[in-house]
Protein backbone atom coordinates (compact mmCIF):
# COMPACT_ATOMS: atom_id res chain seq x y z
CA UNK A 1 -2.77 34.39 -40.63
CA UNK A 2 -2.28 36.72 -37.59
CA UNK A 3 -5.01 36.08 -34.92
CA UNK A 4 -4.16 38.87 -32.90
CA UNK A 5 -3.56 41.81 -35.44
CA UNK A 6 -8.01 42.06 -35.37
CA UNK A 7 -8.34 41.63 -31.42
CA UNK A 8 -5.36 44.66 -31.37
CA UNK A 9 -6.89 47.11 -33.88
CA UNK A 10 -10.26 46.32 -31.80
CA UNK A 11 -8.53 47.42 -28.07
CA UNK A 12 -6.45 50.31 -29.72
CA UNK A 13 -9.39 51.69 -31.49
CA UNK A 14 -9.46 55.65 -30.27
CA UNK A 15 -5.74 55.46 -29.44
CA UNK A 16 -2.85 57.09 -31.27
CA UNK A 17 -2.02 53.73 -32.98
CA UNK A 18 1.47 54.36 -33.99
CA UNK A 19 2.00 51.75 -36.80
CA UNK A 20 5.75 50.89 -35.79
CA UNK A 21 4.20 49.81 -31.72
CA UNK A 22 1.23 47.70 -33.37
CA UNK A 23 3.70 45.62 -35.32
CA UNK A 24 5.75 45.47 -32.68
CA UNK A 25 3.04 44.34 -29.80
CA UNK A 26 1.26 42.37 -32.17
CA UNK A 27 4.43 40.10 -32.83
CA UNK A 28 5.42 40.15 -29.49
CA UNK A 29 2.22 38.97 -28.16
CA UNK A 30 2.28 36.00 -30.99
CA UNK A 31 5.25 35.71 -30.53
CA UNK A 32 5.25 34.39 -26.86
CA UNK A 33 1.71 32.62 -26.59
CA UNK A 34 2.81 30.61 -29.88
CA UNK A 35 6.06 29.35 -28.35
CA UNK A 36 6.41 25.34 -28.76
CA UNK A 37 6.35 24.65 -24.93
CA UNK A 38 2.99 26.85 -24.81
CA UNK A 39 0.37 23.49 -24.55
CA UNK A 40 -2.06 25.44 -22.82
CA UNK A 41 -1.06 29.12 -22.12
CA UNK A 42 -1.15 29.41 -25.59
CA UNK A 43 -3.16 31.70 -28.23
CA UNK A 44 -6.28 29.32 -27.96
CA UNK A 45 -6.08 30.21 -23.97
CA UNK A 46 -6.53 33.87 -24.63
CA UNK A 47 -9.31 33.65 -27.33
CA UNK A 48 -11.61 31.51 -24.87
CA UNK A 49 -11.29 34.13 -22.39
CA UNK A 50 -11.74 37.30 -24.53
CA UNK A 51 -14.61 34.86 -25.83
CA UNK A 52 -16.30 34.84 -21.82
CA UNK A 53 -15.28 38.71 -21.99
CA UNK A 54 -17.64 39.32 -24.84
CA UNK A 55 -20.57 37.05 -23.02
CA UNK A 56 -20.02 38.81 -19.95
CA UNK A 57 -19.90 42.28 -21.56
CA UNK A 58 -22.90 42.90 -19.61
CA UNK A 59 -21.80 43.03 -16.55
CA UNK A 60 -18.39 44.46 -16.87
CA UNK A 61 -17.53 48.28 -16.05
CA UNK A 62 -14.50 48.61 -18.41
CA UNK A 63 -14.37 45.86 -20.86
CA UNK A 64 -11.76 47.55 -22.19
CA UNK A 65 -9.12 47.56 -19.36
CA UNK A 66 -10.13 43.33 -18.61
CA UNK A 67 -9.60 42.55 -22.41
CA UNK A 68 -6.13 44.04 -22.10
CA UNK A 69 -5.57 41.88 -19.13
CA UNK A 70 -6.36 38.65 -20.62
CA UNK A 71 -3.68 39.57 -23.63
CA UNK A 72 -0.80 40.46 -21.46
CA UNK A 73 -1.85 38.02 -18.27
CA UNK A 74 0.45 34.95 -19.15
CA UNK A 75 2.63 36.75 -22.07
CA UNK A 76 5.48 35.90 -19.86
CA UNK A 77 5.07 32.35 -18.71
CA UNK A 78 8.12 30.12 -17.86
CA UNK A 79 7.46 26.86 -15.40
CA UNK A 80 10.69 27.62 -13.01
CA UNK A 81 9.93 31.29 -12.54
CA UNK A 82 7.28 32.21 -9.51
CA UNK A 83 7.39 35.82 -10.86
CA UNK A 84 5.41 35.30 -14.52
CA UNK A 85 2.49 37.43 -13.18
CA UNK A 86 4.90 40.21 -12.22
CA UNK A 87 7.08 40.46 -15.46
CA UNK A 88 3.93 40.16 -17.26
CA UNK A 89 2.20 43.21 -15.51
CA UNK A 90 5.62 45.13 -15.88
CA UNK A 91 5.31 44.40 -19.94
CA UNK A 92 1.47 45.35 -19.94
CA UNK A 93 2.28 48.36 -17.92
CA UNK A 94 5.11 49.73 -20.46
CA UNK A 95 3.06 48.76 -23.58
CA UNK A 96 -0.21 50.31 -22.68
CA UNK A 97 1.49 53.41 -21.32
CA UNK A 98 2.87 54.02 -24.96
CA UNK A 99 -0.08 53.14 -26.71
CA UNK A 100 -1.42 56.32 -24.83
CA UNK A 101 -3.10 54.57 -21.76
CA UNK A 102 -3.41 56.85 -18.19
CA UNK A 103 -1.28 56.04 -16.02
CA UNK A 104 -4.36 54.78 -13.26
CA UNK A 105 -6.12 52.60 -16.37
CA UNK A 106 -2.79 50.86 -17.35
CA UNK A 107 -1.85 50.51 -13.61
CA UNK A 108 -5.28 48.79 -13.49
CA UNK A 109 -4.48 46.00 -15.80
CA UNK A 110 -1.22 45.59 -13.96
CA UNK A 111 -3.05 44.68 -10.59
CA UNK A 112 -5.66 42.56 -12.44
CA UNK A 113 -2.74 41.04 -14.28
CA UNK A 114 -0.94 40.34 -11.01
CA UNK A 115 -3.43 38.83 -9.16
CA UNK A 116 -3.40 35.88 -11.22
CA UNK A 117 -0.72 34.46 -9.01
CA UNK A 118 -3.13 33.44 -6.49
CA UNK A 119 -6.62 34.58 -7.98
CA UNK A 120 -7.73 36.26 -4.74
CA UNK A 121 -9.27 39.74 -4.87
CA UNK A 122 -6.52 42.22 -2.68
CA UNK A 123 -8.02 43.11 0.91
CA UNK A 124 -9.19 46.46 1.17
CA UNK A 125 -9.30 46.73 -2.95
CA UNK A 126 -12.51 48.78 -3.86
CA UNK A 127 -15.21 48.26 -7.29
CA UNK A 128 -13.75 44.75 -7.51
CA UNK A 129 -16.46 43.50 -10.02
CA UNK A 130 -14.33 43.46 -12.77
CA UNK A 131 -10.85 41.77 -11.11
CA UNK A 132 -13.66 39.03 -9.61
CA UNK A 133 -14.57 38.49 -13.58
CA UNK A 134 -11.37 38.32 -15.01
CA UNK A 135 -10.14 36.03 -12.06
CA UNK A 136 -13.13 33.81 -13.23
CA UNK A 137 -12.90 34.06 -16.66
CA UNK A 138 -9.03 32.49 -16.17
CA UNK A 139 -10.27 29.78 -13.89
CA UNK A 140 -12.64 28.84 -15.86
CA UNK A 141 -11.47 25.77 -17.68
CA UNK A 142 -11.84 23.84 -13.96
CA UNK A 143 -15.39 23.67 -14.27
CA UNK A 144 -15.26 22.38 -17.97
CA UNK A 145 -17.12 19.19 -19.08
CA UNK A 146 -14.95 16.28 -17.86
CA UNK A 147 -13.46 15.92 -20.97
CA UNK A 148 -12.57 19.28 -21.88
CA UNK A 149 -11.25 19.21 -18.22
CA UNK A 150 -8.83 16.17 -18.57
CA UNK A 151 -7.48 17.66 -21.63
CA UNK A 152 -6.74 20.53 -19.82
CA UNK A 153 -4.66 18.47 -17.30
CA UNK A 154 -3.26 17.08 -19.73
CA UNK A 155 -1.56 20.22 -21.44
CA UNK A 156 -0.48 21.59 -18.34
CA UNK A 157 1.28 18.27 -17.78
CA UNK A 158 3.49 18.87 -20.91
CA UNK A 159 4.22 22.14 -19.73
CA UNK A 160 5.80 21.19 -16.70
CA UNK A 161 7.68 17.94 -18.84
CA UNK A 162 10.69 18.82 -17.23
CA UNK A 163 9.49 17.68 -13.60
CA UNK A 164 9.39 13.96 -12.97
CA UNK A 165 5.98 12.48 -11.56
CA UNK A 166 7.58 12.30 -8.42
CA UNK A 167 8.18 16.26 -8.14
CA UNK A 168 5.02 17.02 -10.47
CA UNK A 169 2.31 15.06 -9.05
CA UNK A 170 2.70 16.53 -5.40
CA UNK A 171 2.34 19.74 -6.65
CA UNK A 172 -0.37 19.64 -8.63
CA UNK A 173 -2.18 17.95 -5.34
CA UNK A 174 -1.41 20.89 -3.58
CA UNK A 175 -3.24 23.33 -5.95
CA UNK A 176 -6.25 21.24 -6.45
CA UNK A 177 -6.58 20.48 -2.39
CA UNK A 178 -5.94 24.16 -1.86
CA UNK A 179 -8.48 25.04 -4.28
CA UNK A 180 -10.17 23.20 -2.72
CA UNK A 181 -10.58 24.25 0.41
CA UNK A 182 -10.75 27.87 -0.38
CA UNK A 183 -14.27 29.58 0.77
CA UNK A 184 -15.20 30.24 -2.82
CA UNK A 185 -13.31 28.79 -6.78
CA UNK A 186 -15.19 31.57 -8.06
CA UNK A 187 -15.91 35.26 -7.09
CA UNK A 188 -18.66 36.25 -8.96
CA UNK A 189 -22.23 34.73 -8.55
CA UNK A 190 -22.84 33.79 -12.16
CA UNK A 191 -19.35 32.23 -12.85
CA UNK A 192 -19.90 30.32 -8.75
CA UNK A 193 -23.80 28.88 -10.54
CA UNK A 194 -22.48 28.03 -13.24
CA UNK A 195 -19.12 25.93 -12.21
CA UNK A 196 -18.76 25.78 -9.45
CA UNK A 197 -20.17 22.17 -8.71
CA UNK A 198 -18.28 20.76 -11.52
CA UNK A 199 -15.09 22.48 -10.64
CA UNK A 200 -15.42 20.46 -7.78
CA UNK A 201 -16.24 17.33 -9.19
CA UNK A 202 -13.19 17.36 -11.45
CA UNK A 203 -11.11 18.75 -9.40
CA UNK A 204 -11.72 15.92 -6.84
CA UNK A 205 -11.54 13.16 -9.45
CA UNK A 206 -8.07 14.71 -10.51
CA UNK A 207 -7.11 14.54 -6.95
CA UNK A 208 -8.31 11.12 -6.56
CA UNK A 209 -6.66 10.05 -9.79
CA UNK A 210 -3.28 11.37 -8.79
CA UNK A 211 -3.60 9.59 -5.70
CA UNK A 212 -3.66 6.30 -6.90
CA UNK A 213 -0.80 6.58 -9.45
């Protein structure tokens, strides 16, 4: 049963909804967050943040253009690229633009969508309440329950199968010590109260974990 088909007819509602482009999107997105080496960045990813979208609806400006991010944010996700975030904005950009999107709403998503690569909000960007949500919502998962947490580690781990512990480990200590030491995990205020003390605590037992392996 299609998982995406509802959350599609729910974004596209009020757009000219050319059948032919929703079967085509809808596969495509299924397609590529159901692919075999997707242990993570898969279809449960994107429902737990459209989930956080719809408890957050409160205090978002345009729900509408952040839901669309969360689809298309990782539909392009390959472990030897540095460049997902990019592709994926440039597939976003093209699909929203035929499904009747402006121009400044789809080019929107695209930025939001691209600043996954480092989840920082762009100097100088303006109304960044939204982008500082989204960001959130994604990074999320790091202050999980310990458990929920490890799992997570663990599916990223199988992700990146093809690198030896010896290339993987070191790299994965670089995020988390980066993390880190950044001035804030979290840019909003209620995603920083809410997780951003466990973040921490995981994140350090991860570190310490990897340390003595």
């Amino acid at each position: 049963m299609s998982w995406f088909q509802p959350v599609w007819e729910r974004l596209t509602e009020g757009y000219t909804n050319a059948p032919e482009l929703a079967v085509a999107c809808i596969a495509e997105v299924e397609k590529a967050y159901g692919g075999r080496k997707r242990h993570y960045h898969n279809a449960d990813h994107i429902q737990a943040l459209l989930a956080l979208s719809q408890e957050y609806r409160h205090s978002l400006k345009a729900p509408l253009l952040v839901d669309f991010a969360i689809v298309y944010h990782d539909i392009v996700y390959k472990v030897m690229r540095k460049d997902n975030e990019h592709h994926s904005a440039v597939i976003a950009g093209k699909r929203l633009l035929a499904l009747g999107m402006e121009a400044y709403e789809a080019g929107v998503v695209m930025l939001y969508i691209e600043a996954t690569r480092h989840h920082q909000i762009p100097a100088g960007l303006a109304h960044t309440e939204d982008l500082a949500l989204f960001l959130d919502f994604d990074m999320s998962i790091l202050g999980a329950p310990w458990d929920e947490y490890e799992a997570y580690t663990q599916k990223v781990r199988r992700e990146y199968g093809i690198y030896p512990d010896l290339m993987y480990k070191p790299g994965r200590a670089k995020f988390l010590e980066a993390s880190l030491a950044a001035p804030v995990i979290f840019h909003s205020p209620e995603f920083h109260l809410r997780f951003d003390a466990q973040a921490r605590n995981n994140m350090e037992k991860e570190l310490q974990y990897l340390c003595r392996k």
